[in-house]
PDB file of N, CA and C in Angstrom:
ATOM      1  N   UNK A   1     -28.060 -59.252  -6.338  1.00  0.00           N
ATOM      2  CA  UNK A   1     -26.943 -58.346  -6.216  1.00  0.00           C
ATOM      3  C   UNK A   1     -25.656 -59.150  -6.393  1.00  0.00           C
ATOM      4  N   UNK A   2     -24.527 -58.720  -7.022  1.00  0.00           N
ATOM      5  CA  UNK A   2     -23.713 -59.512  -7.540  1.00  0.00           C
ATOM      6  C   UNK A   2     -22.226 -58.825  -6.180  1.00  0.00           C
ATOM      7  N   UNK A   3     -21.895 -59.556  -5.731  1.00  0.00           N
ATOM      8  CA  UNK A   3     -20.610 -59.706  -4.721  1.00  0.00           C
ATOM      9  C   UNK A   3     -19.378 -60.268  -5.030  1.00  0.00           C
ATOM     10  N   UNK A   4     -18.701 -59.393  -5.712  1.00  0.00           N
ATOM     11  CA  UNK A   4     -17.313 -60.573  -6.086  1.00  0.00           C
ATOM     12  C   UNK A   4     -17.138 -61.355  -4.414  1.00  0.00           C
ATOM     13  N   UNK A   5     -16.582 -62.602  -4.736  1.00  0.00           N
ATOM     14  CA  UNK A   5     -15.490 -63.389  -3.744  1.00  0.00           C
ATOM     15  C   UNK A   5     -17.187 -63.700  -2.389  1.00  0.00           C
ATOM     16  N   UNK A   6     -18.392 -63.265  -2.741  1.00  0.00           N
ATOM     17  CA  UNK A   6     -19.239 -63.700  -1.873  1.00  0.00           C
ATOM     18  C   UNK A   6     -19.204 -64.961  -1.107  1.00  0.00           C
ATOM     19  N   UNK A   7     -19.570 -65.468   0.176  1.00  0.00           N
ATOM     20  CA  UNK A   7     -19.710 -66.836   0.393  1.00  0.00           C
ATOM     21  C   UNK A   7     -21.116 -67.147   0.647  1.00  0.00           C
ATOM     22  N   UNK A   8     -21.431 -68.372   0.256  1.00  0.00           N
ATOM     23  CA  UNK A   8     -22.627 -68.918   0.518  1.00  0.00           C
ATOM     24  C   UNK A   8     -23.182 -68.351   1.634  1.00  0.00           C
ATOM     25  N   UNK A   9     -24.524 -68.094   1.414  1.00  0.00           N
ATOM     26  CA  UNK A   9     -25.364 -67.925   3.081  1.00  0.00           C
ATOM     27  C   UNK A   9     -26.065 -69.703   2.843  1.00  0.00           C
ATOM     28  N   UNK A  10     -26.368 -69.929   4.301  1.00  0.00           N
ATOM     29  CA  UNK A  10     -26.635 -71.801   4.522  1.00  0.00           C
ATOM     30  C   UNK A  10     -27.999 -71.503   5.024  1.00  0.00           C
ATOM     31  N   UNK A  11     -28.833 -70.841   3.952  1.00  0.00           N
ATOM     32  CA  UNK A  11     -30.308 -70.831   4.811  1.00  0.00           C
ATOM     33  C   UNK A  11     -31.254 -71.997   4.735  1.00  0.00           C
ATOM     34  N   UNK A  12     -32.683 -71.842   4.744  1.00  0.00           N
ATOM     35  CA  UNK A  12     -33.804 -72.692   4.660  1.00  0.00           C
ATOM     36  C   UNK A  12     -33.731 -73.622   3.469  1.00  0.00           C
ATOM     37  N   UNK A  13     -33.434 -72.553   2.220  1.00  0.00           N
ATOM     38  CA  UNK A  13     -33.766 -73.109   0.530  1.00  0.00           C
ATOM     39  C   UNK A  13     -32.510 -73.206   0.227  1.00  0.00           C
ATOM     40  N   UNK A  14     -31.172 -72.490   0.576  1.00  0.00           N
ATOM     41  CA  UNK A  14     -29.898 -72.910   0.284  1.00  0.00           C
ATOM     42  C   UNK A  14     -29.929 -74.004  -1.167  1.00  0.00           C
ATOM     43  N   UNK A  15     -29.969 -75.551  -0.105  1.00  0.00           N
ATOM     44  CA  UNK A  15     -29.906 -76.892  -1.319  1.00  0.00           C
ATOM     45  C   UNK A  15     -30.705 -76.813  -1.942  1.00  0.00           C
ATOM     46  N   UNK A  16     -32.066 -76.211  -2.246  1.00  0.00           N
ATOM     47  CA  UNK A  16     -32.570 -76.200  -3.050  1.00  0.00           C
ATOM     48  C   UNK A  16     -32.009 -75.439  -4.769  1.00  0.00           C
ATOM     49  N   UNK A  17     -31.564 -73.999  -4.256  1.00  0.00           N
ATOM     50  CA  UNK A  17     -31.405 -72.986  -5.138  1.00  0.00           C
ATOM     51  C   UNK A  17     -29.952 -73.520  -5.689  1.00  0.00           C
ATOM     52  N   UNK A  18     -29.042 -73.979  -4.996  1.00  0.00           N
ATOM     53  CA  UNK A  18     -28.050 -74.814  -5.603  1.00  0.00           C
ATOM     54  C   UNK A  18     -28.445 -76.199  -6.454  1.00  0.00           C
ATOM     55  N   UNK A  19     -29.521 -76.840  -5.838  1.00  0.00           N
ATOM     56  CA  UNK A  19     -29.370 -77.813  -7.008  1.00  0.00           C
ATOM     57  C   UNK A  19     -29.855 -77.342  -8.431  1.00  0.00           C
ATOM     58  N   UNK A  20     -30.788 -76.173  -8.283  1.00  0.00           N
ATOM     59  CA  UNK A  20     -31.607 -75.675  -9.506  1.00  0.00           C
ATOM     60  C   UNK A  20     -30.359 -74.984 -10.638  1.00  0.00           C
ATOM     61  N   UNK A  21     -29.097 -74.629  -9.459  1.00  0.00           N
ATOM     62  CA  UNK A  21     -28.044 -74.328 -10.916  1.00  0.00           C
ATOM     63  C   UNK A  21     -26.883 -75.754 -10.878  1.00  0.00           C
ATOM     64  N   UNK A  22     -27.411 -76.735 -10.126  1.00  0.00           N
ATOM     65  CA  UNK A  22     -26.674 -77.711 -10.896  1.00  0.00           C
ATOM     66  C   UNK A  22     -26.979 -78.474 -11.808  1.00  0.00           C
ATOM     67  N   UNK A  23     -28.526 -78.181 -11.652  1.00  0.00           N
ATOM     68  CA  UNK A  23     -29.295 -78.554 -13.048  1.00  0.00           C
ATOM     69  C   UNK A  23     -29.077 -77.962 -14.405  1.00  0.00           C
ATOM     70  N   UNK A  24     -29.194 -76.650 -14.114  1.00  0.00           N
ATOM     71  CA  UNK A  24     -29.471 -75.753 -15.336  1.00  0.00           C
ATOM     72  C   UNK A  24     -27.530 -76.148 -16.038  1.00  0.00           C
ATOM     73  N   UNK A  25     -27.143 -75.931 -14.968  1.00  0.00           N
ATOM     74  CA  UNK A  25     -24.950 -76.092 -16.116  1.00  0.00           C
ATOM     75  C   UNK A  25     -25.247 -77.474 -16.177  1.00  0.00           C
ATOM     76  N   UNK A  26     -25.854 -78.727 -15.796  1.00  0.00           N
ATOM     77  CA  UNK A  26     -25.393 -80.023 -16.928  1.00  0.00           C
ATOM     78  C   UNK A  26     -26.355 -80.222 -17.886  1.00  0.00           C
ATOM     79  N   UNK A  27     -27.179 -78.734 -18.656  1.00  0.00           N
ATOM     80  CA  UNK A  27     -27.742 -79.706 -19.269  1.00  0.00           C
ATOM     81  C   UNK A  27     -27.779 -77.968 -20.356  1.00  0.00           C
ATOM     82  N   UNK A  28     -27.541 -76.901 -19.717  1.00  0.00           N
ATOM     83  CA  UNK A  28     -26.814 -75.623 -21.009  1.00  0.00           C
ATOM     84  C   UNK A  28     -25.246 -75.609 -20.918  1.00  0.00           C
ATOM     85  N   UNK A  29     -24.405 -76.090 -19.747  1.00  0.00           N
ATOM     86  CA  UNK A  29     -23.258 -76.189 -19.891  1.00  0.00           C
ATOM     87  C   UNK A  29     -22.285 -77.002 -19.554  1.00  0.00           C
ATOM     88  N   UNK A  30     -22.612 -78.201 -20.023  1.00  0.00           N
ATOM     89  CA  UNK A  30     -21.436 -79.406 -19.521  1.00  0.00           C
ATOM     90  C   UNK A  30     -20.388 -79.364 -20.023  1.00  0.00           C
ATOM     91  N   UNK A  31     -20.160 -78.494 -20.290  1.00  0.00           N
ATOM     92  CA  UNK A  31     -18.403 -78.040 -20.367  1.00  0.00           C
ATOM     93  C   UNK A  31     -17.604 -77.095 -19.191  1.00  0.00           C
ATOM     94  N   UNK A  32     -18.660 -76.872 -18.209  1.00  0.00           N
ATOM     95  CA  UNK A  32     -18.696 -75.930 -16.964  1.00  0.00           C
ATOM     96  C   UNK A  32     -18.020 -76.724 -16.103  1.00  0.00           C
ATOM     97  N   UNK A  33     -17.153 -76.468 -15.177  1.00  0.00           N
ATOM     98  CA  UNK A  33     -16.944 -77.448 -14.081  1.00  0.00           C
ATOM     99  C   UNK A  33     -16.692 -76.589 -13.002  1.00  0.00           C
ATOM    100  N   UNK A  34     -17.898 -76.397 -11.954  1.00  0.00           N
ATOM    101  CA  UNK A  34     -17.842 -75.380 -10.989  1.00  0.00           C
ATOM    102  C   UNK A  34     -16.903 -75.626  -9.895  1.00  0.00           C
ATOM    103  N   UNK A  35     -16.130 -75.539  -9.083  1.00  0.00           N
ATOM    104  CA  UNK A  35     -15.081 -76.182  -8.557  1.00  0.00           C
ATOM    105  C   UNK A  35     -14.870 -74.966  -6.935  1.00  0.00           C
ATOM    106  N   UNK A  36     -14.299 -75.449  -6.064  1.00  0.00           N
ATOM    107  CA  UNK A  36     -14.001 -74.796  -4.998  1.00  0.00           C
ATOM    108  C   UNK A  36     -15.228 -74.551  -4.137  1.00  0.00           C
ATOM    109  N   UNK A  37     -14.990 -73.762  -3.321  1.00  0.00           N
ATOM    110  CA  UNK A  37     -16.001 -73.068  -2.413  1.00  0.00           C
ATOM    111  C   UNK A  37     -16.869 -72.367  -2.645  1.00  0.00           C
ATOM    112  N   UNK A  38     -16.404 -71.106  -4.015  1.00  0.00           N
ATOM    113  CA  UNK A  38     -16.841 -70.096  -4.801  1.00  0.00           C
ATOM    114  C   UNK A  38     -17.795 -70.810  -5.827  1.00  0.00           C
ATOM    115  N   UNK A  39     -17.472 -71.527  -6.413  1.00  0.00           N
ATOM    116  CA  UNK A  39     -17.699 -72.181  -7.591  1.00  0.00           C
ATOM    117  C   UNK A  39     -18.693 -72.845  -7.547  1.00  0.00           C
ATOM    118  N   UNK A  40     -18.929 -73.880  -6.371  1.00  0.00           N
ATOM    119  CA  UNK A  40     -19.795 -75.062  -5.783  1.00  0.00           C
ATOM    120  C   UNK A  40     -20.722 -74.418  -5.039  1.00  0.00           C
ATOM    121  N   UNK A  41     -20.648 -73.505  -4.361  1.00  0.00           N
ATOM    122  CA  UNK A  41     -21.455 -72.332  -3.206  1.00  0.00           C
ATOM    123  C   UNK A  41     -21.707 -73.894  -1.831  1.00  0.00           C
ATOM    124  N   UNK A  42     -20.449 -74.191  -1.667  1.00  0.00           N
ATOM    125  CA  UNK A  42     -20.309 -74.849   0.079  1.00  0.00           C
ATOM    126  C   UNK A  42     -19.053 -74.820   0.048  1.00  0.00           C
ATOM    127  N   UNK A  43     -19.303 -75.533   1.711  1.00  0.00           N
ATOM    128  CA  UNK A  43     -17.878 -75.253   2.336  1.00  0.00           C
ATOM    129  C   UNK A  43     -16.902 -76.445   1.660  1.00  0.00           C
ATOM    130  N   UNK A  44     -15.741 -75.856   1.146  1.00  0.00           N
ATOM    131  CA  UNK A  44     -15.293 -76.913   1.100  1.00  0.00           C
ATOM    132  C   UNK A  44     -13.365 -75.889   1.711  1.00  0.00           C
ATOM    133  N   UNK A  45     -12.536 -77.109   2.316  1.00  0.00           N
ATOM    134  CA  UNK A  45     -11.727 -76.798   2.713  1.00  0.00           C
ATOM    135  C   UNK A  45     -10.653 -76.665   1.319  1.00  0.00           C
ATOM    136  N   UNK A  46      -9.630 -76.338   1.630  1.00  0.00           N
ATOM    137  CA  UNK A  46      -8.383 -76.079   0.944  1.00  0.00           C
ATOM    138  C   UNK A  46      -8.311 -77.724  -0.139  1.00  0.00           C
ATOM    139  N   UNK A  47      -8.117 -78.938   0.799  1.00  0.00           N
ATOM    140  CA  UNK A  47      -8.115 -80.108   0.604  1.00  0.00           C
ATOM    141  C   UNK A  47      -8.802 -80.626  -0.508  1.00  0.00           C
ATOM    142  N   UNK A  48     -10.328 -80.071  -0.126  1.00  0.00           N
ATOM    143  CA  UNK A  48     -11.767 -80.638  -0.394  1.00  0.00           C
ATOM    144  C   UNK A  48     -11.783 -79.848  -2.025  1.00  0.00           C
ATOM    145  N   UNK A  49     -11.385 -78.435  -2.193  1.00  0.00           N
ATOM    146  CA  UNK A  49     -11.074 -77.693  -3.202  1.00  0.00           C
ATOM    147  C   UNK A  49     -10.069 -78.334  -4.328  1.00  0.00           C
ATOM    148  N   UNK A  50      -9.134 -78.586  -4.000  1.00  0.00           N
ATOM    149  CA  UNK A  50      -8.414 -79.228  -4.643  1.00  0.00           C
ATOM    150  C   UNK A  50      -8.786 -81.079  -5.121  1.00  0.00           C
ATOM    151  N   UNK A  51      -8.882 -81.476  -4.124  1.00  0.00           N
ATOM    152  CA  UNK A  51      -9.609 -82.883  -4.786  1.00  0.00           C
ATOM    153  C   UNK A  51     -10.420 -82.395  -5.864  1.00  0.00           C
ATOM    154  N   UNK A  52     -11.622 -81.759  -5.826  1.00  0.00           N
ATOM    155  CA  UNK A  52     -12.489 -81.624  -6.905  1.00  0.00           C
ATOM    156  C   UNK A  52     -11.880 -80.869  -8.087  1.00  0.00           C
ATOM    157  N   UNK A  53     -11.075 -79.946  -7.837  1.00  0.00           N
ATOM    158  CA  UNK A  53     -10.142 -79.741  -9.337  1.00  0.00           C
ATOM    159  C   UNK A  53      -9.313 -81.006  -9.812  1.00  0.00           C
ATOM    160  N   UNK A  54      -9.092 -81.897  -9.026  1.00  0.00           N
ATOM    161  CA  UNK A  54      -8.099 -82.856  -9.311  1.00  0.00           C
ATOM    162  C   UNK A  54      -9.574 -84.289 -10.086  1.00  0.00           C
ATOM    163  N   UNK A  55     -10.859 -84.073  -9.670  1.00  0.00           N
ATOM    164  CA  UNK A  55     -11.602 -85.278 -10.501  1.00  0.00           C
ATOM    165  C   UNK A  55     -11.992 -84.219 -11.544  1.00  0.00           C
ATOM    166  N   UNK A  56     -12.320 -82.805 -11.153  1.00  0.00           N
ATOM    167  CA  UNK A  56     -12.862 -82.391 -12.601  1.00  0.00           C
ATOM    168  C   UNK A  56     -11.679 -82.495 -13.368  1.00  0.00           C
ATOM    169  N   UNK A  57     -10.435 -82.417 -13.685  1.00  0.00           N
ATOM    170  CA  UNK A  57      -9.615 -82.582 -14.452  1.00  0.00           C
ATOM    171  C   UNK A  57      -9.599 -84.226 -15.206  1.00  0.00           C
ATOM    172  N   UNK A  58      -9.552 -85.266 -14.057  1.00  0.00           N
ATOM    173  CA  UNK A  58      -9.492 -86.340 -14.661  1.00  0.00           C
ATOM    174  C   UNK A  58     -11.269 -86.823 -15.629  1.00  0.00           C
ATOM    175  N   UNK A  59     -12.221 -85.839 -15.083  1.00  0.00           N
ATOM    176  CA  UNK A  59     -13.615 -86.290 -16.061  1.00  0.00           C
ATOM    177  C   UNK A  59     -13.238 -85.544 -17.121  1.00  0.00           C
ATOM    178  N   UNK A  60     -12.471 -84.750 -17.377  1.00  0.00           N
ATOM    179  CA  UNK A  60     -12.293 -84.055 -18.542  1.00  0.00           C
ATOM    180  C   UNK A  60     -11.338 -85.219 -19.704  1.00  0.00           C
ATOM    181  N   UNK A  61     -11.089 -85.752 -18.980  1.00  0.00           N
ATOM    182  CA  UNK A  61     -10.146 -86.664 -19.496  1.00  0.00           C
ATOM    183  C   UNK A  61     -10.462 -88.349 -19.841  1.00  0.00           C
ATOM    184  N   UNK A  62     -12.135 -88.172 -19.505  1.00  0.00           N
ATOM    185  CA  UNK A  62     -12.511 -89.598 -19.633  1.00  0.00           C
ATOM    186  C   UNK A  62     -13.293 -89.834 -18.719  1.00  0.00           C
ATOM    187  N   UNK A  63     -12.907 -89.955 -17.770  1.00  0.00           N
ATOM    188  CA  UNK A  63     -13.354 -90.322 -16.043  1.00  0.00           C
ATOM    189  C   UNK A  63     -14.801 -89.888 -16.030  1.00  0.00           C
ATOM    190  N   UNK A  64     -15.365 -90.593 -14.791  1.00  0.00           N
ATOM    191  CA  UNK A  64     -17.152 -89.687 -14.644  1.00  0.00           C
ATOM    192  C   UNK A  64     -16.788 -89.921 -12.569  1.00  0.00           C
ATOM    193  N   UNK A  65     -15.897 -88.958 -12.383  1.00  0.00           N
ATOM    194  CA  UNK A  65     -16.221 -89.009 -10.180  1.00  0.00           C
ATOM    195  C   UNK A  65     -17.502 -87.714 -10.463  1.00  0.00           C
ATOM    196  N   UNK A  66     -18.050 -87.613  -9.542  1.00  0.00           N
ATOM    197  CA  UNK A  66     -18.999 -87.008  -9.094  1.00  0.00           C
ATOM    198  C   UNK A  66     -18.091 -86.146  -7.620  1.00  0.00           C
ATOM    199  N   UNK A  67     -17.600 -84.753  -8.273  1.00  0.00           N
ATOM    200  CA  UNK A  67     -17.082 -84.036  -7.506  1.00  0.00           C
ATOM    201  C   UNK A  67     -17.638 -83.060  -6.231  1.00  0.00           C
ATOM    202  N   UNK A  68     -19.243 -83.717  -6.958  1.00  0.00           N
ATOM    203  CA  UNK A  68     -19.950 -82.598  -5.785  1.00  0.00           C
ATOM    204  C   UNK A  68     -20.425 -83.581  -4.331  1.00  0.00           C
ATOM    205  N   UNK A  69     -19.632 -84.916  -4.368  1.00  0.00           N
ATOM    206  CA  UNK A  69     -19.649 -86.116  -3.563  1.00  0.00           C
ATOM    207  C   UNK A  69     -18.411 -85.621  -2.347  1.00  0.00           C
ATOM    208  N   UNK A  70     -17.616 -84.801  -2.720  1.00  0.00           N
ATOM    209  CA  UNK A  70     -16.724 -84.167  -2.213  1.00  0.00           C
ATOM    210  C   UNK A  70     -17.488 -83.703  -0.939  1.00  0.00           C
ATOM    211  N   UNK A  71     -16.442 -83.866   0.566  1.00  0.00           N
ATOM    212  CA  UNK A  71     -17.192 -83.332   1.722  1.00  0.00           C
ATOM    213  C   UNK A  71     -18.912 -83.074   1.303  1.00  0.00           C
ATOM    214  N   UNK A  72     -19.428 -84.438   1.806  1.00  0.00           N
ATOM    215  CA  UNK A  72     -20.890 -84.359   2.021  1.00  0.00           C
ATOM    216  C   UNK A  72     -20.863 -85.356   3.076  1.00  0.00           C
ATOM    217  N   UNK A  73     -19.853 -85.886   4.008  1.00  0.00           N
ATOM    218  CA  UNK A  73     -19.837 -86.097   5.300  1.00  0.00           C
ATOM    219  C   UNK A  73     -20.852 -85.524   6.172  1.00  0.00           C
ATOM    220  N   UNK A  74     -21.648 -85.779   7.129  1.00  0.00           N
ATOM    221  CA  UNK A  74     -22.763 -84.903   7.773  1.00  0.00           C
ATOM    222  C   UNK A  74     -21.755 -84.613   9.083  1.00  0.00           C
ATOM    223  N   UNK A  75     -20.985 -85.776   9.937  1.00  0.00           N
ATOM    224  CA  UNK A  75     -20.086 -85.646  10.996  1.00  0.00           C
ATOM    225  C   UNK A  75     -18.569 -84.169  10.459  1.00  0.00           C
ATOM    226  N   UNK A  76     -18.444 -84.409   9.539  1.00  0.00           N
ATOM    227  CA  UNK A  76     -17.032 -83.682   8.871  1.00  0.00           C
ATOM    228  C   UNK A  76     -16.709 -83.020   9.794  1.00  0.00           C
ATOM    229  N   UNK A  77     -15.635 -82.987  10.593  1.00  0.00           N
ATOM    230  CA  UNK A  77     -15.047 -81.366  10.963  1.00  0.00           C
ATOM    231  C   UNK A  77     -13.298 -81.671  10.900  1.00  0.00           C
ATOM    232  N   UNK A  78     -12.936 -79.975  10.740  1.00  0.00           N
ATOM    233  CA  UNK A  78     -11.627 -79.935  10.267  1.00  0.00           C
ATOM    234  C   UNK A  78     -10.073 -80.898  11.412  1.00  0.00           C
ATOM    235  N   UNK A  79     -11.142 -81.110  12.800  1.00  0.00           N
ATOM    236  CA  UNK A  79      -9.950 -81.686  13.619  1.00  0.00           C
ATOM    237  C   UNK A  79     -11.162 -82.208  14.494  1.00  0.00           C
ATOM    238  N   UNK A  80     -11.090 -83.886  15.156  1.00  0.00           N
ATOM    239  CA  UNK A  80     -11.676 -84.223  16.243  1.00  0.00           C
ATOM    240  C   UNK A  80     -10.931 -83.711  17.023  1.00  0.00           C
ATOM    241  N   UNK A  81     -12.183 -83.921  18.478  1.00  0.00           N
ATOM    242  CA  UNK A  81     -11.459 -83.170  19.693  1.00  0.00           C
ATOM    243  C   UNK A  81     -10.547 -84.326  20.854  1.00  0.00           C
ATOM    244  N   UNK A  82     -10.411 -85.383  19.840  1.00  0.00           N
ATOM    245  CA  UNK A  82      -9.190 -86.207  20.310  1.00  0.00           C
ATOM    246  C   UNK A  82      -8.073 -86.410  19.641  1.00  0.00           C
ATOM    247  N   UNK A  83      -7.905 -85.021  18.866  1.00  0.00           N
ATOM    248  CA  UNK A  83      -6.715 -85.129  18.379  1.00  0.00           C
ATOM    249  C   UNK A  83      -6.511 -85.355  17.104  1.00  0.00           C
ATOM    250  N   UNK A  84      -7.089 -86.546  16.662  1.00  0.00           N
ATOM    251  CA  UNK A  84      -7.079 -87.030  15.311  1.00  0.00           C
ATOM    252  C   UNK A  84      -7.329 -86.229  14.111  1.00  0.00           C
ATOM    253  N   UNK A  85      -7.455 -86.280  12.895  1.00  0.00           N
ATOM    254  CA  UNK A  85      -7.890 -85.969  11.657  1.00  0.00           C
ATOM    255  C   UNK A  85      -8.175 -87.100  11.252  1.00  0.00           C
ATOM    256  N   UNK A  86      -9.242 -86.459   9.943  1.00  0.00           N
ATOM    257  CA  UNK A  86      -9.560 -87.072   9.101  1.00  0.00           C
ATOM    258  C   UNK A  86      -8.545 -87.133   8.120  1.00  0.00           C
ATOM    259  N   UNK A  87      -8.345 -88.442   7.355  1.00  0.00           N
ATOM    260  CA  UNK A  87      -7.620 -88.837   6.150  1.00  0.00           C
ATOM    261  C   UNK A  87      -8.425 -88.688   4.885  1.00  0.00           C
ATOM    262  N   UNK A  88      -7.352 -88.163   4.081  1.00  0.00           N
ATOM    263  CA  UNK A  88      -8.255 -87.840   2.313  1.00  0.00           C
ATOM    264  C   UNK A  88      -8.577 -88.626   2.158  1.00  0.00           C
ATOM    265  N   UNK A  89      -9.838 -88.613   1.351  1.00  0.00           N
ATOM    266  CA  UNK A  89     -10.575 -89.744   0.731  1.00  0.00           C
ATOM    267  C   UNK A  89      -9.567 -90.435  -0.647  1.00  0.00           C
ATOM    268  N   UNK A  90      -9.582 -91.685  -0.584  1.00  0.00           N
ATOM    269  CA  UNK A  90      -8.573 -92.133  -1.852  1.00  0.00           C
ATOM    270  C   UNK A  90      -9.958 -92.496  -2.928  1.00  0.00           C
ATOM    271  N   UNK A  91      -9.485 -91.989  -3.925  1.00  0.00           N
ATOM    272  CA  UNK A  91     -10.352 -91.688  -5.076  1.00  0.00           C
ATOM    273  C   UNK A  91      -9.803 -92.710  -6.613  1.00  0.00           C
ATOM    274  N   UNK A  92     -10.247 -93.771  -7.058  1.00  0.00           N
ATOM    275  CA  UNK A  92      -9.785 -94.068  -7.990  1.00  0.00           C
ATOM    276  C   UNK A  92      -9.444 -93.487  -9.206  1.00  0.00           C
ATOM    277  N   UNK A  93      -7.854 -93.751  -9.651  1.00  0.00           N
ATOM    278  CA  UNK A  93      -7.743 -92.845 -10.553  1.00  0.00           C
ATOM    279  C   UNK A  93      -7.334 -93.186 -11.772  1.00  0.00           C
ATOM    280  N   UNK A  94      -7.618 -93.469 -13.220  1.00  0.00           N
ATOM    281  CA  UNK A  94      -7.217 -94.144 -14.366  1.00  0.00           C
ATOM    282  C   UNK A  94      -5.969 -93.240 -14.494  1.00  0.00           C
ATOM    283  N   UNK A  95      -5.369 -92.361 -14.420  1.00  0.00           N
ATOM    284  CA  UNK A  95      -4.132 -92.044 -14.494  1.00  0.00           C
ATOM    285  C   UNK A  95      -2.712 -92.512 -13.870  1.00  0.00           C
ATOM    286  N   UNK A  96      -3.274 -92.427 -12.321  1.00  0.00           N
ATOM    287  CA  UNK A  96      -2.660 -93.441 -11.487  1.00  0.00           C
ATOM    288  C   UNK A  96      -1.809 -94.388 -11.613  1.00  0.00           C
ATOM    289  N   UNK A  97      -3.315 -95.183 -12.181  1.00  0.00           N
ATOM    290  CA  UNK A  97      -3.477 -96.944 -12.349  1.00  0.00           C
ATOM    291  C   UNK A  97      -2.283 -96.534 -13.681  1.00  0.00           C
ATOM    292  N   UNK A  98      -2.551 -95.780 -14.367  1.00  0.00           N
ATOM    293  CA  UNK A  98      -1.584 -95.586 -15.842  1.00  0.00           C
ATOM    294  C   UNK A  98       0.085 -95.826 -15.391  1.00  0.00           C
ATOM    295  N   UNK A  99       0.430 -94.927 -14.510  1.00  0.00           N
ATOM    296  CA  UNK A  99       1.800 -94.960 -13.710  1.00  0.00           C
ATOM    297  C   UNK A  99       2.264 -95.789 -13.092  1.00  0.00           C
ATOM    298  N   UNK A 100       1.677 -96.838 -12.603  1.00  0.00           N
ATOM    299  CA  UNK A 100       1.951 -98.184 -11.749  1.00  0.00           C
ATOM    300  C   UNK A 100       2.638 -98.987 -12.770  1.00  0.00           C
TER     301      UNK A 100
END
């Protein structure tokens, strides 16, 4: 059944049925770059969304990050309960490095 704007359900086979379409787009569509929450079918925050538009853009451009490396933290949560956050992951970037 097709659900616009659906979110993932996190069941038993979940990772399974996701890796079977991350198989099937790199190898009928590597020009695909599934991206976000919607796109990826996990959680990913506002942050976590945007990083991965920000490496799929730079693999389009040369680069090879592995965007689905994005929040796969097992601890992750959006705030410890001492206060702190987590800091973005710094991601090497040949564009960057271009601007320096």
């Amino acid at each position: 059944m097709r659900v616009p704007k659906a979110y993932p359900v996190y069941d038993a086979g979940y990772a399974e049925r996701v890796q079977v379409l991350r198989a099937w787009l790199e190898e009928a569509a590597p020009n695909v770059f599934p991206l976000g929450s919607n796109g990826m079918h996990k959680y990913n925050n506002q942050d976590h969304s945007m990083l991965t538009a920000m490496l799929a853009v730079e693999n389009i451009l040369g680069a090879e990050h592995d965007p689905w490396a994005v929040n796969v933290e097992a601890d992750y949560h959006e705030q410890r309960s001492d206060g702190g956050g987590r800091a973005a992951p710094i991601v090497p970037s040949p564009a960057r490095a271009e601007r320096s």
